[in-house]
C-alpha atoms as a PDB file:
ATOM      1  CA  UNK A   1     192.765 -51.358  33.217  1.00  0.00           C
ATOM      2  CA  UNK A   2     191.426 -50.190  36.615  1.00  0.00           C
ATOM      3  CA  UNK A   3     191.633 -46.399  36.823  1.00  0.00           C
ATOM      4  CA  UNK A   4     194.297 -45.300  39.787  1.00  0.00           C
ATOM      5  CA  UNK A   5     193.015 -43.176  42.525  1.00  0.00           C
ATOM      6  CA  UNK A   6     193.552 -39.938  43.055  1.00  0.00           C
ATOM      7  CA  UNK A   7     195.969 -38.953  45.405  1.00  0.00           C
ATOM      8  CA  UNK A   8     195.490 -36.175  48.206  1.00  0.00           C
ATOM      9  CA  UNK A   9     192.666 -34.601  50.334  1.00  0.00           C
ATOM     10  CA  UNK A  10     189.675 -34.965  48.995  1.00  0.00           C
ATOM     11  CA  UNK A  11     188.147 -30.773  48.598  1.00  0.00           C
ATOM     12  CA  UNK A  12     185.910 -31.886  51.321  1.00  0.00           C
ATOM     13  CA  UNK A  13     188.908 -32.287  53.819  1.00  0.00           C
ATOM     14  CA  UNK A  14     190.651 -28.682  52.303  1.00  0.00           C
ATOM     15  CA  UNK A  15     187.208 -27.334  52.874  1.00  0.00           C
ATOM     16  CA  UNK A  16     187.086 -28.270  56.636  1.00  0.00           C
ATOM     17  CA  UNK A  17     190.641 -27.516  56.975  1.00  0.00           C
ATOM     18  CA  UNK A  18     190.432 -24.267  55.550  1.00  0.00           C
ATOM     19  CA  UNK A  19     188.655 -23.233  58.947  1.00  0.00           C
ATOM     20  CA  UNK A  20     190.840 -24.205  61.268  1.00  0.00           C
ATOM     21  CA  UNK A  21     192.757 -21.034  61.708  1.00  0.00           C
ATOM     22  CA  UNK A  22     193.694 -18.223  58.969  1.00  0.00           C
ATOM     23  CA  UNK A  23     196.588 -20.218  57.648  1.00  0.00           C
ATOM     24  CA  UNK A  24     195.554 -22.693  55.896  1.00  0.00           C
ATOM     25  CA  UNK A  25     192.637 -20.674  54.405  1.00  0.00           C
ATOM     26  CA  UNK A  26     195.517 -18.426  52.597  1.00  0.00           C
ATOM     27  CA  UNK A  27     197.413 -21.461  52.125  1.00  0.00           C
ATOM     28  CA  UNK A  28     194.646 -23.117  49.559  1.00  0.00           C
ATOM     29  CA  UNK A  29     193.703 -19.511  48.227  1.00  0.00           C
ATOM     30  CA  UNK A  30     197.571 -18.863  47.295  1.00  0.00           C
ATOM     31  CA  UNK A  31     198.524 -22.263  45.774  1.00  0.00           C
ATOM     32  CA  UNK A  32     197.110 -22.700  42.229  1.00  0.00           C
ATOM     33  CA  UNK A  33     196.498 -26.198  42.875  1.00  0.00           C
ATOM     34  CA  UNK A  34     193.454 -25.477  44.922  1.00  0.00           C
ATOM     35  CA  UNK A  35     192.969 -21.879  44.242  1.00  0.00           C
ATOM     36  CA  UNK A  36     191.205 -23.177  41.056  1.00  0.00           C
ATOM     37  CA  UNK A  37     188.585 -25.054  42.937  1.00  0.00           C
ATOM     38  CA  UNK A  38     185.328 -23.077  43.508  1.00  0.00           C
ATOM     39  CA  UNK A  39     184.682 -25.448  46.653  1.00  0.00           C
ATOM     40  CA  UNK A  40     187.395 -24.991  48.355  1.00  0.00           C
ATOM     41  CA  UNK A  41     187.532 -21.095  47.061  1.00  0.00           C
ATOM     42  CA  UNK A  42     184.255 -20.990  48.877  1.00  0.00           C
ATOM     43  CA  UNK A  43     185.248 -22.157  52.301  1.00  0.00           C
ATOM     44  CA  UNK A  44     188.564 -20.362  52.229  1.00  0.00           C
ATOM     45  CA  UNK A  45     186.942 -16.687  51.805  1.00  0.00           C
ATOM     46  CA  UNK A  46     184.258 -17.814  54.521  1.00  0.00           C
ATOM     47  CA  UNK A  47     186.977 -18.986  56.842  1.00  0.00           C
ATOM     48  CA  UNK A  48     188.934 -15.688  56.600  1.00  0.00           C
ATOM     49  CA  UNK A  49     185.859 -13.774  57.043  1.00  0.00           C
ATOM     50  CA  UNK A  50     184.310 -15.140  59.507  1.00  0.00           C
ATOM     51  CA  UNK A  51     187.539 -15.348  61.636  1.00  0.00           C
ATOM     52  CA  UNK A  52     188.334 -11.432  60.858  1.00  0.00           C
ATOM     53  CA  UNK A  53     184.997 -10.566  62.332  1.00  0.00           C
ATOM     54  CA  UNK A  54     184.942 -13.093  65.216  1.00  0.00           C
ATOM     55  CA  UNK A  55     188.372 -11.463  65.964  1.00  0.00           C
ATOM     56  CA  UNK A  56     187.411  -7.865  65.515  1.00  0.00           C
ATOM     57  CA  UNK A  57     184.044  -8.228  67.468  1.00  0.00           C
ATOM     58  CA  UNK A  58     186.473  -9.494  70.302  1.00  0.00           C
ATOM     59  CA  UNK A  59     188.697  -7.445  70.337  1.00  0.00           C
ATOM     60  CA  UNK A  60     185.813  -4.412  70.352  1.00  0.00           C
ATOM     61  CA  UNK A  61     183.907  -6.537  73.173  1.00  0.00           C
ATOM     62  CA  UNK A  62     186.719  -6.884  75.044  1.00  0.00           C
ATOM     63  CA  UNK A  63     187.161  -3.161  74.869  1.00  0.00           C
ATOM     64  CA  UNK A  64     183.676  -2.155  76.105  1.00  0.00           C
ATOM     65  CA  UNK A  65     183.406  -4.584  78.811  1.00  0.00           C
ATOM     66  CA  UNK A  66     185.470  -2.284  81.824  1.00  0.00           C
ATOM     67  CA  UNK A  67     182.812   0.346  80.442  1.00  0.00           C
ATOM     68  CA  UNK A  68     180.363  -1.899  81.255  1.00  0.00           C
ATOM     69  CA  UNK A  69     180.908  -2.460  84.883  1.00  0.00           C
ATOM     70  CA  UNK A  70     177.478  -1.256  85.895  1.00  0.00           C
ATOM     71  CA  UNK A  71     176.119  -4.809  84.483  1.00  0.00           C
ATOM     72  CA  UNK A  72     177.938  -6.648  87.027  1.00  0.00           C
ATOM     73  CA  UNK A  73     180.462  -9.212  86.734  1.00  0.00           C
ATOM     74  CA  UNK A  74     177.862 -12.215  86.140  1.00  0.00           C
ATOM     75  CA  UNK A  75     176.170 -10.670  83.747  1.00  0.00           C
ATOM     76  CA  UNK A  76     179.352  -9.358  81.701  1.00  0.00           C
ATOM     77  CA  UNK A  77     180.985 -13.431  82.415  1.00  0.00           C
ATOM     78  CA  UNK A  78     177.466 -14.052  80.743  1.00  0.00           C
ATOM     79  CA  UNK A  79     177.942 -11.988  77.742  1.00  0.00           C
ATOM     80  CA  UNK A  80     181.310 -13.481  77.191  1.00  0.00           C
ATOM     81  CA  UNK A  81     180.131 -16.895  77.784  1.00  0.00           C
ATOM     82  CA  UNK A  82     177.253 -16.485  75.334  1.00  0.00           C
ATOM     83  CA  UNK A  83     180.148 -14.758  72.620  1.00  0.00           C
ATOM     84  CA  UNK A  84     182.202 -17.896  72.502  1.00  0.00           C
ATOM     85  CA  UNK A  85     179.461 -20.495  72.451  1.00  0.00           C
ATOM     86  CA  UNK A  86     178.136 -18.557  69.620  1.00  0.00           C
ATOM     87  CA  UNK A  87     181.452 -18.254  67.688  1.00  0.00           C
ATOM     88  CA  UNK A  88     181.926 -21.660  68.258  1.00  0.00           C
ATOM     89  CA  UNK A  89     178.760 -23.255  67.156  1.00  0.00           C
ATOM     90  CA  UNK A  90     178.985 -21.680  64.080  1.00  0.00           C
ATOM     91  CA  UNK A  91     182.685 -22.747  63.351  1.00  0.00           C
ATOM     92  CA  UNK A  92     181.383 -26.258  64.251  1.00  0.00           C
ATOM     93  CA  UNK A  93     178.796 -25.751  61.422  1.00  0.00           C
ATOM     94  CA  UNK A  94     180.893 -24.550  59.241  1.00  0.00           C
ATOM     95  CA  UNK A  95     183.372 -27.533  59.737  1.00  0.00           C
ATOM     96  CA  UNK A  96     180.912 -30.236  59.567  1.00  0.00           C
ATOM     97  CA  UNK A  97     178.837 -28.580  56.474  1.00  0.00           C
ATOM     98  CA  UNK A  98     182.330 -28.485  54.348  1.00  0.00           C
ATOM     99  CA  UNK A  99     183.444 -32.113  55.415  1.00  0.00           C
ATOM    100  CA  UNK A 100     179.798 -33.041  54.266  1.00  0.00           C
ATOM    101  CA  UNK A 101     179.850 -31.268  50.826  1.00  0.00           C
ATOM    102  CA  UNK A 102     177.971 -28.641  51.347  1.00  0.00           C
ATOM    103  CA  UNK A 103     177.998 -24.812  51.042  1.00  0.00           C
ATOM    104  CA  UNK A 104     176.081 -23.753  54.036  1.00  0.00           C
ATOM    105  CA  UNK A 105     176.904 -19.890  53.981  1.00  0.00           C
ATOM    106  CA  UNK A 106     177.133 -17.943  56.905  1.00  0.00           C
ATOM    107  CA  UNK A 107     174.889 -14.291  57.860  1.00  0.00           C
ATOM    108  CA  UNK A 108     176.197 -11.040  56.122  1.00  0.00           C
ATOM    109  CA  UNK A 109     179.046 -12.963  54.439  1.00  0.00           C
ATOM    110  CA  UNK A 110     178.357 -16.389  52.534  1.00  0.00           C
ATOM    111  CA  UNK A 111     176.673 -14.733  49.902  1.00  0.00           C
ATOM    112  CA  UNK A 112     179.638 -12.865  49.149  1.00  0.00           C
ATOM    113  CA  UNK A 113     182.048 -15.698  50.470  1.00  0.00           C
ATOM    114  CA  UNK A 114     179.954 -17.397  47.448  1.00  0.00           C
ATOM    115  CA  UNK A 115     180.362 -14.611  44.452  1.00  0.00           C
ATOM    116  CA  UNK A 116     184.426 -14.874  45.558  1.00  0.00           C
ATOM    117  CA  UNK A 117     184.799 -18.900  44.488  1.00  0.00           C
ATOM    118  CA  UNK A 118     183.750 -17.563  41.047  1.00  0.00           C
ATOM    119  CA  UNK A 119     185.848 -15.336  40.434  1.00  0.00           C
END
């Protein structure tokens, strides 16, 4: 008798979905389903990480930038520019790493992203 096939996202799929916004990242932590899962443990603690400093370094850039007049307005569009590119190239990476399987961990906070699925 064939074996049936498991039903639902694969942890790949939570993985990549855990990064979409903060949501879902608590979502998969809370429910014991996939809380249980180091994989998708993994990606959820690097999701709300990463998007707690993305927001905070914003939010302190955005901040310091009418201090920072004497730059001039290219050069602070620049800054900004380079900010979100940045922030978004690594969320890309992050995406594409945990659809592919893999645990690519991020500066300053994979590591302990990492210690957090074994708990």
């Amino acid at each position: 008798m064939p074996n049936p096939k498991k039903s639902g996202l694969s942890d790949n799929s939570i993985g990549a979905l855990a990064y979409v916004t903060p949501a879902p990242a608590f979502f998969f932590l809370a429910i014991r389903r996939y809380n249980k899962r180091p994989y998708v443990r993994f990606h959820a603690w690097q999701s709300i990480v990463f998007q707690a400093f993305v927001f905070l370094f914003g939010c302190a850039l955005s901040y310091a930038l009418p201090y920072m007049k004497f730059l001039g307005l290219r050069v602070l569009a620049i800054l900004l520019y380079v900010f979100c590119l940045v922030v978004f190239l690594l969320w890309l990476w992050c995406v594409i790493g945990a659809l592919l399987g893999r645990r690519w961990k991020l500066p300053l906070i994979g590591d302990w992203a990492d210690e957090q699925a074994y708990r």
